[in-house]
C-alpha atoms as a PDB file:
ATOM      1  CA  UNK A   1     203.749 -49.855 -36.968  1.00  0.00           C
ATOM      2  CA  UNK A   2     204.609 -46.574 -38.724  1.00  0.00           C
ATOM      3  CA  UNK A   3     201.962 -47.126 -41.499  1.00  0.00           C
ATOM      4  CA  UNK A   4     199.400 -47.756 -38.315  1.00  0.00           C
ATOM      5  CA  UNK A   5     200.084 -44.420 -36.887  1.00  0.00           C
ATOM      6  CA  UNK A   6     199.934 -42.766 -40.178  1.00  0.00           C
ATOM      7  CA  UNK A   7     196.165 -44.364 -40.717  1.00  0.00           C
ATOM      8  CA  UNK A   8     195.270 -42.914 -37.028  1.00  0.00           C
ATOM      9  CA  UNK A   9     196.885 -39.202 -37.944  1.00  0.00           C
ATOM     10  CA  UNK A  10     194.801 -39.275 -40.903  1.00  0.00           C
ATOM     11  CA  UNK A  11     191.914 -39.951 -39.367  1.00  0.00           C
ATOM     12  CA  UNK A  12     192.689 -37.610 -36.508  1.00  0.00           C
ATOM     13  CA  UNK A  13     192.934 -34.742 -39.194  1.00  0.00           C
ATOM     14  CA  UNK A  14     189.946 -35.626 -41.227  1.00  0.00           C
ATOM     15  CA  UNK A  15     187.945 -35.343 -38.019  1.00  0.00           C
ATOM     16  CA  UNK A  16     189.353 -32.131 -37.111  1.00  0.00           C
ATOM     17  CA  UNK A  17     188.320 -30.735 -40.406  1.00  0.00           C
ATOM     18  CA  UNK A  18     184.539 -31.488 -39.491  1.00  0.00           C
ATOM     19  CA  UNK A  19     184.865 -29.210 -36.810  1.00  0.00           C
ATOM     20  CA  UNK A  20     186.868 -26.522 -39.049  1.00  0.00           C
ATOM     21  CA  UNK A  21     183.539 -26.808 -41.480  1.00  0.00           C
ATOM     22  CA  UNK A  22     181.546 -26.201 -39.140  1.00  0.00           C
ATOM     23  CA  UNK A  23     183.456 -23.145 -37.910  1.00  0.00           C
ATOM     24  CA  UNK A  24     183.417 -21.813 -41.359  1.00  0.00           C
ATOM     25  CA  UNK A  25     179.572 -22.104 -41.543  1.00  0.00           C
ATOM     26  CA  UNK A  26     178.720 -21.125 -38.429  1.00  0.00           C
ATOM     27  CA  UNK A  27     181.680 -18.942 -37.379  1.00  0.00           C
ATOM     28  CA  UNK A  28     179.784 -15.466 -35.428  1.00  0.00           C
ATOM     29  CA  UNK A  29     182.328 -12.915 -37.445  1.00  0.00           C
ATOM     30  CA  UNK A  30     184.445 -13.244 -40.735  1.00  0.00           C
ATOM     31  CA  UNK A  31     187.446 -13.211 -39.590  1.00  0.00           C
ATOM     32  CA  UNK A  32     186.379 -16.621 -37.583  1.00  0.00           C
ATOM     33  CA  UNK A  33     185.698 -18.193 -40.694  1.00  0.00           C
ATOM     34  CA  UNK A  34     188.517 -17.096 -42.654  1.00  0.00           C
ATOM     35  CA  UNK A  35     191.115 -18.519 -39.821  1.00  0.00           C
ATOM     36  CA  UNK A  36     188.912 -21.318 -39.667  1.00  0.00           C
ATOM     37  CA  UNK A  37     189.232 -21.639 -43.689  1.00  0.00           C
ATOM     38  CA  UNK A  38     193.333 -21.321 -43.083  1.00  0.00           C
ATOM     39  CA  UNK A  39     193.376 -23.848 -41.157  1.00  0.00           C
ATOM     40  CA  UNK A  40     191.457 -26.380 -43.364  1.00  0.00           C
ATOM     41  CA  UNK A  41     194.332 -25.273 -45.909  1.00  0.00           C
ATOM     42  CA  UNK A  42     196.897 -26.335 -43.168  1.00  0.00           C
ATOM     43  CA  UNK A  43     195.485 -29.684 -42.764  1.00  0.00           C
ATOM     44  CA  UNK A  44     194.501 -30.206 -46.496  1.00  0.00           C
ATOM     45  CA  UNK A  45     198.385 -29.621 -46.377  1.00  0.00           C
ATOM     46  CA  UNK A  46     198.807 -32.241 -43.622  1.00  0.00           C
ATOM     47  CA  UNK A  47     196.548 -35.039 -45.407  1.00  0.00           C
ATOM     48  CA  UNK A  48     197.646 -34.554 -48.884  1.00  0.00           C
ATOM     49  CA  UNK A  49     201.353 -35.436 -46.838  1.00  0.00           C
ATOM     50  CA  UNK A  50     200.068 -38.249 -45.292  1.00  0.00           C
ATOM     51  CA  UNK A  51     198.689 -39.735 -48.119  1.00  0.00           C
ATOM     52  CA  UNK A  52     202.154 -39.662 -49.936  1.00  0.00           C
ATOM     53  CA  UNK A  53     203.493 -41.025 -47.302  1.00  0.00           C
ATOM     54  CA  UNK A  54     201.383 -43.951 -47.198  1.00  0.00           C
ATOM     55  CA  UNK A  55     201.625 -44.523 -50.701  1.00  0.00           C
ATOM     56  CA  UNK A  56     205.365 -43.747 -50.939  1.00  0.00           C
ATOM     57  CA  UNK A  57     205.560 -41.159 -53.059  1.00  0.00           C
ATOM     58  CA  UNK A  58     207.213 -37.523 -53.518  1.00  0.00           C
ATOM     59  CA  UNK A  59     204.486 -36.529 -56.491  1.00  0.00           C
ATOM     60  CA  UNK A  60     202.383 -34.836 -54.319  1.00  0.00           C
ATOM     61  CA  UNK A  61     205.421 -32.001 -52.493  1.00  0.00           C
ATOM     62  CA  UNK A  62     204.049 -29.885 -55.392  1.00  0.00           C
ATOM     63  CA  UNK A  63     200.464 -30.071 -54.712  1.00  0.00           C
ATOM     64  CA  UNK A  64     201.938 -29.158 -51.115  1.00  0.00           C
ATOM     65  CA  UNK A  65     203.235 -26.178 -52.059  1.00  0.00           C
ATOM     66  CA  UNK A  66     200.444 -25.291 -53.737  1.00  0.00           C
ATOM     67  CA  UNK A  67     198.219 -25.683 -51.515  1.00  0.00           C
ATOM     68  CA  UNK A  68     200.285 -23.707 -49.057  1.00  0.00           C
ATOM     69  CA  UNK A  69     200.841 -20.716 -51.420  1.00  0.00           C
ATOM     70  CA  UNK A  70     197.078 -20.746 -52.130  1.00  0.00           C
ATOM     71  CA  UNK A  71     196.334 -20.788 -48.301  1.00  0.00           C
ATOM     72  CA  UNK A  72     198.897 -17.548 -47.636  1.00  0.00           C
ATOM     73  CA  UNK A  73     197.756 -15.799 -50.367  1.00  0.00           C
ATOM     74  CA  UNK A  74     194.178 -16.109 -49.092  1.00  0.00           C
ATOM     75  CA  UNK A  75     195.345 -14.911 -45.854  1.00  0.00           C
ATOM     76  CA  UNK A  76     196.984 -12.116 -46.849  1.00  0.00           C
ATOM     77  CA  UNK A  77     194.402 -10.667 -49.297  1.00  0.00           C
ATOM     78  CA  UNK A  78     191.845 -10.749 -46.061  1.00  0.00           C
ATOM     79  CA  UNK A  79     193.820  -9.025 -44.178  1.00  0.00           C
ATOM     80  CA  UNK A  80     194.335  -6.724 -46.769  1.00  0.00           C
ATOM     81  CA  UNK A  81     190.492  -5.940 -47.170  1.00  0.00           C
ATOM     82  CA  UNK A  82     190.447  -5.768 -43.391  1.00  0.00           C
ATOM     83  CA  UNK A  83     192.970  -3.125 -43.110  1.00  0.00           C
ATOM     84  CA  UNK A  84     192.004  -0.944 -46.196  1.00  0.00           C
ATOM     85  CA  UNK A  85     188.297  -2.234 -47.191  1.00  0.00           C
ATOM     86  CA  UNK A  86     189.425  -3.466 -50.838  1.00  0.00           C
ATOM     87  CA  UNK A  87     191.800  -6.013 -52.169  1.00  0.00           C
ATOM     88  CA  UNK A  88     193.073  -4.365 -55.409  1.00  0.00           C
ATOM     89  CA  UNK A  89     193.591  -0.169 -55.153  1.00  0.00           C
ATOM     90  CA  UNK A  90     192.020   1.106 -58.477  1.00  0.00           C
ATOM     91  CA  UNK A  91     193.448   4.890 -58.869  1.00  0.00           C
ATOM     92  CA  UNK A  92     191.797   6.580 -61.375  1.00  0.00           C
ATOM     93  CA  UNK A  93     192.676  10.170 -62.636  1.00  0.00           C
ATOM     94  CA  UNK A  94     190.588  11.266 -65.407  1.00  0.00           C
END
């Protein structure tokens, strides 16, 4: 029963990421497509979790917490370059 409802999330997710795609594509500013990106890391998160679960397995909590790192540190250097127009400051006094 539980392995059943674990196949349907999955699915559920994977189809959600079809729309996500097509957000980033098609998204009318870039800050649409870079919460739409986030949230393809949120539910890379999600199916990289269901996956272990399915196979029974705790080798993949790193590649979790990767993943989740890599998706915060994305959204925090955009916002970055939002606020201040650059990612990395580069003062130069010669």
């Amino acid at each position: 029963m539980l392995h059943t409802v674990i196949q349907i999330t999955l699915l559920l997710v994977s189809l959600s990421m079809l729309g996500l795609i097509y957000r980033v594509i098609k998204g009318p500013t870039i800050p649409d497509r870079v919460v739409a990106l986030d949230a393809i890391g949120i539910n890379l998160i999600a199916i990289v979790a269901l996956i272990s679960m399915i196979i029974d397995t705790y080798a993949f909590l790193s590649v979790i917490l990767l993943l989740g790192i890599l998706a915060f540190l994305g959204t925090v250097a955009f916002s970055k370059f939002l606020e201040k127009g650059e990612i990395i400051e580069r003062e130069r006094n010669h």
